[in-house]
Protein backbone atom coordinates (compact mmCIF):
# COMPACT_ATOMS: atom_id res chain seq x y z
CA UNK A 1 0.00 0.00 0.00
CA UNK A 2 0.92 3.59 -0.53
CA UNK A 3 -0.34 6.82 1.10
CA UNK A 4 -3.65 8.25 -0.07
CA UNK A 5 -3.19 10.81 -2.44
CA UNK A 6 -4.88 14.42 -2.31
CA UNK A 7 -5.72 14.55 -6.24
CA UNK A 8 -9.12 13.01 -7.75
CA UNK A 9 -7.98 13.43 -10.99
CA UNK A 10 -8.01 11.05 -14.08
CA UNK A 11 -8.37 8.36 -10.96
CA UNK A 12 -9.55 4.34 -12.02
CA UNK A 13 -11.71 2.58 -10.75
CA UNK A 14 -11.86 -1.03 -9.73
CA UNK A 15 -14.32 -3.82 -11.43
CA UNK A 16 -16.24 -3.34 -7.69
CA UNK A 17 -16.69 0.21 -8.22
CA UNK A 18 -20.07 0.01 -8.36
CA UNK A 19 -20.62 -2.01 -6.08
CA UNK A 20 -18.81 -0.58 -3.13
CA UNK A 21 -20.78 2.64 -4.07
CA UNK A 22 -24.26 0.67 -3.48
CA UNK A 23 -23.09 -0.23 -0.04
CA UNK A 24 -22.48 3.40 1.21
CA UNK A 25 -18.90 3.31 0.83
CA UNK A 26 -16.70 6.44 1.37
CA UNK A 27 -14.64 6.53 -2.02
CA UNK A 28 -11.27 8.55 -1.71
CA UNK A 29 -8.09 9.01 -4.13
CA UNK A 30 -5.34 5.94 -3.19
CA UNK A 31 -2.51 5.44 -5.54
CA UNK A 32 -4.57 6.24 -8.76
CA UNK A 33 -7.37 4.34 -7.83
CA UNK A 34 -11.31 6.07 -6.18
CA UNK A 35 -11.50 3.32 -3.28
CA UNK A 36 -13.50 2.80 -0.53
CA UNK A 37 -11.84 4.06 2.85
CA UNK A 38 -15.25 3.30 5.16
CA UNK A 39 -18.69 1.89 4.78
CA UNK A 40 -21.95 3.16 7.20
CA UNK A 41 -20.39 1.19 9.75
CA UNK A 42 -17.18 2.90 10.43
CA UNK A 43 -13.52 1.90 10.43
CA UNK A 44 -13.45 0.89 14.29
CA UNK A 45 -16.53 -1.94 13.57
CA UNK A 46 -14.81 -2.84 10.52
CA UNK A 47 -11.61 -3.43 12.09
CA UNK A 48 -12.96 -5.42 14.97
CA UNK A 49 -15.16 -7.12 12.80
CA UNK A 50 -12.46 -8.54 10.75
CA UNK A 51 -10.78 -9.52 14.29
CA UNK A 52 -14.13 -11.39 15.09
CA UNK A 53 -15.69 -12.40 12.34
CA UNK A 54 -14.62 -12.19 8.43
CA UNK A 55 -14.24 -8.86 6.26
CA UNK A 56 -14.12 -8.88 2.57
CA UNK A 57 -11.44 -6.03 1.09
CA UNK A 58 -10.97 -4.87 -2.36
CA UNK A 59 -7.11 -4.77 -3.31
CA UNK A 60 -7.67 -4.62 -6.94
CA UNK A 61 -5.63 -1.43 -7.32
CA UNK A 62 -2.85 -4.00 -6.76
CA UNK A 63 -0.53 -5.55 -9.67
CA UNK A 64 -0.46 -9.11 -10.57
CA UNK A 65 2.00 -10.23 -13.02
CA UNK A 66 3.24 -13.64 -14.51
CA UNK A 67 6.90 -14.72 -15.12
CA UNK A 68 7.64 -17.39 -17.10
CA UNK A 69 10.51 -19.00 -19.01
CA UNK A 70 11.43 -22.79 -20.96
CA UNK A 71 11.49 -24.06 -17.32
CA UNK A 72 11.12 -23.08 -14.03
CA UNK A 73 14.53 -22.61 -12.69
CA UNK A 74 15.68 -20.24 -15.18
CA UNK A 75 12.82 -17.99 -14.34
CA UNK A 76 13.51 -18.60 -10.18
CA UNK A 77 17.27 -17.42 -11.07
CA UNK A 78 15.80 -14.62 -12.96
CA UNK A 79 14.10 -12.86 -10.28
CA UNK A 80 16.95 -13.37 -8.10
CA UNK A 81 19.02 -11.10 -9.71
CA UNK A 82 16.46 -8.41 -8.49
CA UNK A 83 15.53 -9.91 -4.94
CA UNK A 84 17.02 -11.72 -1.87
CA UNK A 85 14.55 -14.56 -1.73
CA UNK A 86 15.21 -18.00 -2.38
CA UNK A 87 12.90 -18.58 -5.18
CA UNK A 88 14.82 -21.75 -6.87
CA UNK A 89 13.91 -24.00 -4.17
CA UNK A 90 10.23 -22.86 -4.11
CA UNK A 91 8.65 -25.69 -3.81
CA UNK A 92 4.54 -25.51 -6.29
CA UNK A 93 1.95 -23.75 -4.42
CA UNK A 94 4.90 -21.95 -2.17
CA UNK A 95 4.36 -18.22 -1.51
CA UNK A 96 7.35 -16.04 -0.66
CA UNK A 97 7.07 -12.26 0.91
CA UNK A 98 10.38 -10.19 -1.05
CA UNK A 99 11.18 -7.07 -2.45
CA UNK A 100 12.76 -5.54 -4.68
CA UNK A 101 16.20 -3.32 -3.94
CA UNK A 102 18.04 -0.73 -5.73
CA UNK A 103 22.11 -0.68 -5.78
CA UNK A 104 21.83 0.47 -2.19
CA UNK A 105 19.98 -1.79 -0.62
CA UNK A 106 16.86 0.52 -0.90
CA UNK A 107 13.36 -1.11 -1.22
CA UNK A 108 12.02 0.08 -4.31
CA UNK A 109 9.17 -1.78 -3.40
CA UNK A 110 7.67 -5.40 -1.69
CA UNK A 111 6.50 -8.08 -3.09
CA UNK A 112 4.28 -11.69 -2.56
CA UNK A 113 5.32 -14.24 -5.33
CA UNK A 114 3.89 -17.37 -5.65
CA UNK A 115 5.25 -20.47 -7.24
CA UNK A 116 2.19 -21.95 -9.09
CA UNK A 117 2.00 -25.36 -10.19
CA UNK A 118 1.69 -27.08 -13.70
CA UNK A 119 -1.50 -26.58 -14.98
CA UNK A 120 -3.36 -24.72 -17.90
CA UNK A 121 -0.82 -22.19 -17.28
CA UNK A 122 2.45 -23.91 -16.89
CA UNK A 123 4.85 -23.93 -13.84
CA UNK A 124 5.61 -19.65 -12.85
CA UNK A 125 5.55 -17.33 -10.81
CA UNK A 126 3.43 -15.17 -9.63
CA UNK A 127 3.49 -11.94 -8.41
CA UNK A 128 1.17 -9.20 -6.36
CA UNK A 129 3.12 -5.81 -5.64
CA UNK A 130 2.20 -2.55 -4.30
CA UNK A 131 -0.57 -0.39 -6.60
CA UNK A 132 1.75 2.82 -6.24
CA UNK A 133 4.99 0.80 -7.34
CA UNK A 134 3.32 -1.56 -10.15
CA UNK A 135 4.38 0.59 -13.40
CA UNK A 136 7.80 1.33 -11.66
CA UNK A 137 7.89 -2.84 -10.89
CA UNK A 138 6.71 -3.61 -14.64
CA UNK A 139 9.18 -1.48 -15.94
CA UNK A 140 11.96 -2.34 -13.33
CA UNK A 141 11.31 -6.35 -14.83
CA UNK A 142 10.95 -5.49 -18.14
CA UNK A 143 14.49 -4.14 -18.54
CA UNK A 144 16.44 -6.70 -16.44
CA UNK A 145 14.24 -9.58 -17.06
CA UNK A 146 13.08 -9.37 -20.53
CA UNK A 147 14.94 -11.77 -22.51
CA UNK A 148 15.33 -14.18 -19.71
CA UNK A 149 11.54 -14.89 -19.47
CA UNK A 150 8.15 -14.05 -20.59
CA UNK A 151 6.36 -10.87 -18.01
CA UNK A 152 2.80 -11.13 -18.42
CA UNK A 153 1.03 -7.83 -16.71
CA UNK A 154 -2.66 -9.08 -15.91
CA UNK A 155 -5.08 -6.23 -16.99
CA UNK A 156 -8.39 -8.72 -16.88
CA UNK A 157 -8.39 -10.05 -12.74
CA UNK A 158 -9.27 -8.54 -9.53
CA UNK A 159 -8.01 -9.29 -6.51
CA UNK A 160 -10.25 -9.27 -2.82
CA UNK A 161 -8.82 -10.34 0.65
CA UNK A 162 -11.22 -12.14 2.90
CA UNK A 163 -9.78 -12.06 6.10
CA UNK A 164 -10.61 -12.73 9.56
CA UNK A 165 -11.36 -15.99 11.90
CA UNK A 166 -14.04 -17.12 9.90
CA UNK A 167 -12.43 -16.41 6.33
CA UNK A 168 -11.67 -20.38 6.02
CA UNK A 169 -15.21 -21.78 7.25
CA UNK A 170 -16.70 -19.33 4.97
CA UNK A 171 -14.62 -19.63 1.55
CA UNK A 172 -14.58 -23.73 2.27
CA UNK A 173 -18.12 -23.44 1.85
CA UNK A 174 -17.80 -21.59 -1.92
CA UNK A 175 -14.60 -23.72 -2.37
CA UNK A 176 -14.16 -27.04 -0.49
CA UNK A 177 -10.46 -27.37 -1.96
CA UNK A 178 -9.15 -24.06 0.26
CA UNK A 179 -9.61 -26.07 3.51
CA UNK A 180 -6.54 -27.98 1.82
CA UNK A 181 -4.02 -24.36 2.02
CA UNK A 182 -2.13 -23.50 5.03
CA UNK A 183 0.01 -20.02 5.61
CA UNK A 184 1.92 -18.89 2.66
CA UNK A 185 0.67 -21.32 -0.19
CA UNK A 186 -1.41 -20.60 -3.70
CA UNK A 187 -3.23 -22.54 -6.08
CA UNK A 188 -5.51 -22.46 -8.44
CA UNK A 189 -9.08 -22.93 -7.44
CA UNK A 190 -13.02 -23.09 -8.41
CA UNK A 191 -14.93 -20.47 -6.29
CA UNK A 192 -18.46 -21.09 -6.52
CA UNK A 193 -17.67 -22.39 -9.87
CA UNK A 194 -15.18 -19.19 -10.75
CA UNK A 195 -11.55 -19.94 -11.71
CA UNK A 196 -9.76 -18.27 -9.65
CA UNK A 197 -6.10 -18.31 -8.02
CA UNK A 198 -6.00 -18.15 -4.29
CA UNK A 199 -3.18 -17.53 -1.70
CA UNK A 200 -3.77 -18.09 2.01
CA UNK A 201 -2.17 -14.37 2.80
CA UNK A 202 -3.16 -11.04 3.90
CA UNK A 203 -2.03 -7.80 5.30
CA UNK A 204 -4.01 -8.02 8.65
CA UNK A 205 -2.05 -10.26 11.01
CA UNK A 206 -5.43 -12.87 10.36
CA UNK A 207 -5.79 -15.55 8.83
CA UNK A 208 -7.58 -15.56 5.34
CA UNK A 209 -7.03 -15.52 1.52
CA UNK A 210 -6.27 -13.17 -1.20
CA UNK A 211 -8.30 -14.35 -4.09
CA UNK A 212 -7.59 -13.22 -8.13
CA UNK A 213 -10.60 -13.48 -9.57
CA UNK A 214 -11.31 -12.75 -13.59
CA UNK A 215 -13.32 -8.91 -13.77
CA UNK A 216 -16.56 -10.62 -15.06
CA UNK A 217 -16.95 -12.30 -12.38
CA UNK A 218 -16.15 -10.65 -9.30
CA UNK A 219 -19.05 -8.72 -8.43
CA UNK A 220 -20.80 -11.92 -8.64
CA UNK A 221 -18.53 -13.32 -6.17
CA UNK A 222 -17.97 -10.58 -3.92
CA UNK A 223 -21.91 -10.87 -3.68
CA UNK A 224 -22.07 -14.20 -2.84
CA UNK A 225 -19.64 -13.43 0.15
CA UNK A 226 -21.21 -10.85 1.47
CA UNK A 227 -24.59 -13.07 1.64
CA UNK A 228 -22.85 -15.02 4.38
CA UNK A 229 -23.27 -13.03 8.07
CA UNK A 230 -19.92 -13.70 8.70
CA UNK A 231 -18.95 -11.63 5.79
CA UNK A 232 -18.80 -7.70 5.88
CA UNK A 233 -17.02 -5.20 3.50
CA UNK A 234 -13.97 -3.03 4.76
CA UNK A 235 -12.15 -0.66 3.64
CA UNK A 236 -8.65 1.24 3.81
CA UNK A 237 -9.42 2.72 7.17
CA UNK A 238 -9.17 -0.98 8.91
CA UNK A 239 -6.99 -2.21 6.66
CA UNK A 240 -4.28 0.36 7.90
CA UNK A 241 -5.12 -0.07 11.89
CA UNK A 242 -5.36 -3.92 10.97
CA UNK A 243 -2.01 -4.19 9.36
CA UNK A 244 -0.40 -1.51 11.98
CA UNK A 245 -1.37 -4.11 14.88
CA UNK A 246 0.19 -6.16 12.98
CA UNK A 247 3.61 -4.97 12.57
CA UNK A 248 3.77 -4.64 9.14
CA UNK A 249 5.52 -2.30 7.05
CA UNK A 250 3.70 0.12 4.49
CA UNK A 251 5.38 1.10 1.70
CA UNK A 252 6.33 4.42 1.23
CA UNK A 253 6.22 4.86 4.86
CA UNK A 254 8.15 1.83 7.06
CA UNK A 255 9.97 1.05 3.96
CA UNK A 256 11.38 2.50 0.90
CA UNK A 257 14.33 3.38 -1.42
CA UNK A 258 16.06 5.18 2.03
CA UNK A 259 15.44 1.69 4.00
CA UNK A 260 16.93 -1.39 3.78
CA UNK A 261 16.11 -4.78 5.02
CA UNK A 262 18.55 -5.42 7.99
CA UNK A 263 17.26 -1.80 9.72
CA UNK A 264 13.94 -2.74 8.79
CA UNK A 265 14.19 -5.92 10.69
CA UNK A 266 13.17 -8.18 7.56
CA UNK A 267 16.34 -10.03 7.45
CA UNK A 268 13.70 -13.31 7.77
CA UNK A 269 12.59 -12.45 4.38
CA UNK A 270 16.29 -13.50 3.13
CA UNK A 271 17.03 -17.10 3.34
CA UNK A 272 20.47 -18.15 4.63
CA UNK A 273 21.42 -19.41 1.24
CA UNK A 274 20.89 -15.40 -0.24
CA UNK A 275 22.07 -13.50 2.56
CA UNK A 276 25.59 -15.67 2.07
CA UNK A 277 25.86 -15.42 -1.82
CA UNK A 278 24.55 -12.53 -2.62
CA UNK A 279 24.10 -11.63 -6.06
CA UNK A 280 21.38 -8.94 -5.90
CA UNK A 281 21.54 -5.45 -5.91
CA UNK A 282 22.85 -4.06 -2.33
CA UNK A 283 24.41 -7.56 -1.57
CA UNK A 284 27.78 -5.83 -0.03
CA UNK A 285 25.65 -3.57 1.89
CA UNK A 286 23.46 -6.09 3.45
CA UNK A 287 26.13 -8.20 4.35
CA UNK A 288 28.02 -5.44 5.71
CA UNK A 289 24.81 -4.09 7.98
CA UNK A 290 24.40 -8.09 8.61
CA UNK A 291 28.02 -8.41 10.08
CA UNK A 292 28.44 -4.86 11.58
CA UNK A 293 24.71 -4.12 12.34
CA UNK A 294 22.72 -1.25 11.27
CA UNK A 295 22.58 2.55 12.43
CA UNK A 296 19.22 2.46 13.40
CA UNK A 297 16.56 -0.16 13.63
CA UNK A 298 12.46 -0.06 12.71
CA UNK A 299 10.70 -0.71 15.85
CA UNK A 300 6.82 -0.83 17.69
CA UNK A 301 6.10 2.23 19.84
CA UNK A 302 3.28 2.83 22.63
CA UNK A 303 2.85 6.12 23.18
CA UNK A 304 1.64 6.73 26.75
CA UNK A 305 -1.78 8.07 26.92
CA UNK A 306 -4.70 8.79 24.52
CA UNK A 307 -2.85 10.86 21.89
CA UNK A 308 -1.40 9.15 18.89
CA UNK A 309 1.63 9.86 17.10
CA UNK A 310 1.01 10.36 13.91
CA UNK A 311 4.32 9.54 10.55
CA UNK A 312 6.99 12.14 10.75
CA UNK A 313 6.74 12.58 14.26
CA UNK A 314 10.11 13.54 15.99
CA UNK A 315 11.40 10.75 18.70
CA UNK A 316 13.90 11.93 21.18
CA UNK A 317 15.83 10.37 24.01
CA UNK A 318 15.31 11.00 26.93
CA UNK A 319 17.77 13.94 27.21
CA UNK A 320 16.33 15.81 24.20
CA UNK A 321 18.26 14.50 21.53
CA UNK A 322 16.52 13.29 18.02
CA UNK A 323 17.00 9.14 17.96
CA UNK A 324 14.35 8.78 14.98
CA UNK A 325 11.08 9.29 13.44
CA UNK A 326 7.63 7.69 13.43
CA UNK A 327 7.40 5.89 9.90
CA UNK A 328 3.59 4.67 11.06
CA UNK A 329 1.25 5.76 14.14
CA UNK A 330 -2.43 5.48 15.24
CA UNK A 331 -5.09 4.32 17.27
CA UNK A 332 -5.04 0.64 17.38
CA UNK A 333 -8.62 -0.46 18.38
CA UNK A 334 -7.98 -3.67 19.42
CA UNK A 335 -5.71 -2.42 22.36
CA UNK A 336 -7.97 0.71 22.84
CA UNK A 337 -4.78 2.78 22.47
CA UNK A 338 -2.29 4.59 20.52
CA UNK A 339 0.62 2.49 18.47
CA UNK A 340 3.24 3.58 15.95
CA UNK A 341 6.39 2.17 14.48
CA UNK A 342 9.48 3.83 13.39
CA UNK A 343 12.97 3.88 13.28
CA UNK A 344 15.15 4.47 16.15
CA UNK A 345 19.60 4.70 16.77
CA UNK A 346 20.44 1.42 17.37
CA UNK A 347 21.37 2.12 21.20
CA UNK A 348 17.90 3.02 21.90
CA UNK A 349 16.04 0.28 20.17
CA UNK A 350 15.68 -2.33 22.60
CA UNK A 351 12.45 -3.18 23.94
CA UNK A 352 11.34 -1.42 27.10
CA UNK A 353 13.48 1.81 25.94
CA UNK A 354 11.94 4.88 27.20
CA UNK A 355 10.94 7.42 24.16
CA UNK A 356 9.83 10.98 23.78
CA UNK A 357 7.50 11.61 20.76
CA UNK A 358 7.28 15.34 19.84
CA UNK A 359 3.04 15.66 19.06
CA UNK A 360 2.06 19.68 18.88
CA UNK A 361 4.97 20.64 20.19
CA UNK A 362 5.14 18.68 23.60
CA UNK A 363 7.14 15.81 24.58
CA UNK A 364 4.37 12.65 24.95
CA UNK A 365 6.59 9.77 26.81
CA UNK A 366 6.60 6.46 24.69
CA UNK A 367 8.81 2.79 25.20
CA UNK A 368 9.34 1.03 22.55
CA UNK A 369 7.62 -2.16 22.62
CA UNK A 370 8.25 -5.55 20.43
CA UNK A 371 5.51 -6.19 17.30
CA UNK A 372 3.29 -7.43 16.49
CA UNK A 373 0.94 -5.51 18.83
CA UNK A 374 -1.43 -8.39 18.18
CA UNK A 375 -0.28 -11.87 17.73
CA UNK A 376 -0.97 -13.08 14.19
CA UNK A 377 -3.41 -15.66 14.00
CA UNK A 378 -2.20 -17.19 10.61
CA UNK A 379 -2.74 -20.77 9.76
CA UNK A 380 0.01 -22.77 9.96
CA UNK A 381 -1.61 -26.31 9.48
């Protein structure tokens, strides 16, 4: 995700357009795209519905893409020459969480990439980045990747999360075959008779399934999920506080071309076999911040008290001095206070470290505090 965007000019619109506007939704400019940000209900009973129950999210703004090549491993070494995943041993239906980095070790943006199985479409990858990166990512592949494999932008698919407790029950019912996915695995899969791809993944610390679905067909679908009372629509109000609670990184905010992965604490996202050989942009650097350890580290924050601290706020030690900067901040509803995340000198970022945040001018005390600030509930099988 990127942050929303003030203009609501020349903005598209997602195959659910229509549909989101028939349910009351508040539409607002978000990386090119008029999306919903709230229905009637509000964001706080959309976010704790999705805790409870099941929500149903429209990320359609998002890019998918296809890579493929005369066999799988040339296209797995491919896309290693642009990330620090191990995608070569990817075993079919495997889902991997990556990014790609700049000659600095700067995230130019993060990825999920799925290895899907033979079938109708042959043995690839595929790929869901960030709407606000995808013609940057499409033309970042095309001219290191072209005539190594074949980079199929799909133009014709949605893509909705359903995410929550009940996501499983209620998808296994439209598509017996999901019960069969656990955490991080993909396949393609009838739902209510709809060929779609599915990955058990989403960007709200539940579990639940991110669903590509062709544009014909996914109001129909959508529709048939939100007949379940499990099932209600959300929009990019929760799905911030969700994915805040969370601990995960935003785009543009937590991350970006002036991050890189070992201060933003996603060394886990680089298998040993990467981090050791290299041979993607920023390798030196990464193994130097690996072996020397970084500057400054991206940590969780609770701000004491009601007020929340808000990205770009100023953190100071506790004798005045700057340490860092809130990449991320809000209410979190499921704790019923303020959280943030942010980057902090490496001294100061253990947890329990006592913080001052700088919100209207006064000094708000803050410790930093380990995330996620609600366990994940993914399944694992």
């Amino acid at each position: 995700m990127s942050a929303i965007s003030g203009t609501d000019q020349a903005l598209h619109r997602t195959a659910l357009y229509d549909l989101h506007l028939s349910l009351g939704a508040r539409m607002v400019p978000f990386a090119g795209y008029d999306m919903p940000v709230q229905y009637p209900a509000g964001i706080l009973a959309e976010h704790q519905h999705t805790r409870a129950a099941a929500g149903l999210f429209d990320v359609s703004h998002m890019g998918q893409i296809r890579l493929r090549a005369k066999d799988f491993a040339t296209v797995a070494a491919a896309l290693e020459k642009l990330c620090p995943a191990d995608f070569i041993n990817l075993k079919p239906g495997q889902q991997r969480y990556s990014f790609f980095l700049d000659d600095r070790a700067g995230i130019l943006d993060d990825l999920m990439v799925t290895r899907m199985g033979a079938g109708d479409d042959g043995d690839h990858l595929f790929m869901v980045v960030n709407a606000g990166c995808k013609l940057a990512d499409i033309a970042h592949l095309r001219a290191h990747l072209d005539k190594a494999c074949d980079i199929e932008v799909i133009a014709d698919r949605s893509l909705i999360a359903l995410q929550g407790p009940q996501a499983a029950a209620v998808l296994i019912r439209h598509a017996p075959g999901s019960a069969a996915l656990t955490f991080m695995q993909g396949t393609a899969l009838d739902v209510a008779g709809i060929p779609c791809l599915a990955t058990r993944s989403g960007y709200t610390g539940e579990d639940g399934f991110e669903i590509s679905v062709p544009d014909g067909a996914v109001h129909d679908l959508a529709q048939r999920l939100l007949s379940d009372a499990a099932v209600r629509p959300v929009g990019l109000g929760a799905r911030d506080s969700l994915r805040l609670e969370a601990g995960l990184c935003l785009h543009g905010n937590d991350i970006g071309p002036a991050t890189n992965p070992v201060e933003a604490n996603l060394v886990w996202a680089m298998q040993k076999r990467r981090r050791e050989e290299g041979g993607f942009p920023g390798a030196a650097i990464v193994q130097q911040q690996l072996r020397d350890g970084p500057a400054r580290r991206r940590v969780g924050i609770l701000p004491e008290g009601k007020a929340p601290a808000r990205a770009h706020t100023e953190i100071s030690d506790q004798n005045g001095a700057t340490i860092g900067e809130v990449t991320s901040g809000g209410f979190g509803p499921s704790l019923g206070a303020p959280i943030a995340m942010g980057y902090v000198a490496t001294a100061q970022a253990a947890d329990g470290t006592q913080l001052n945040l700088m919100v209207r001018g006064k000094a708000l005390p803050a410790k930093v505090a380990p995330m996620p600030f609600v366990p994940h509930r993914y399944h694992r099988g």
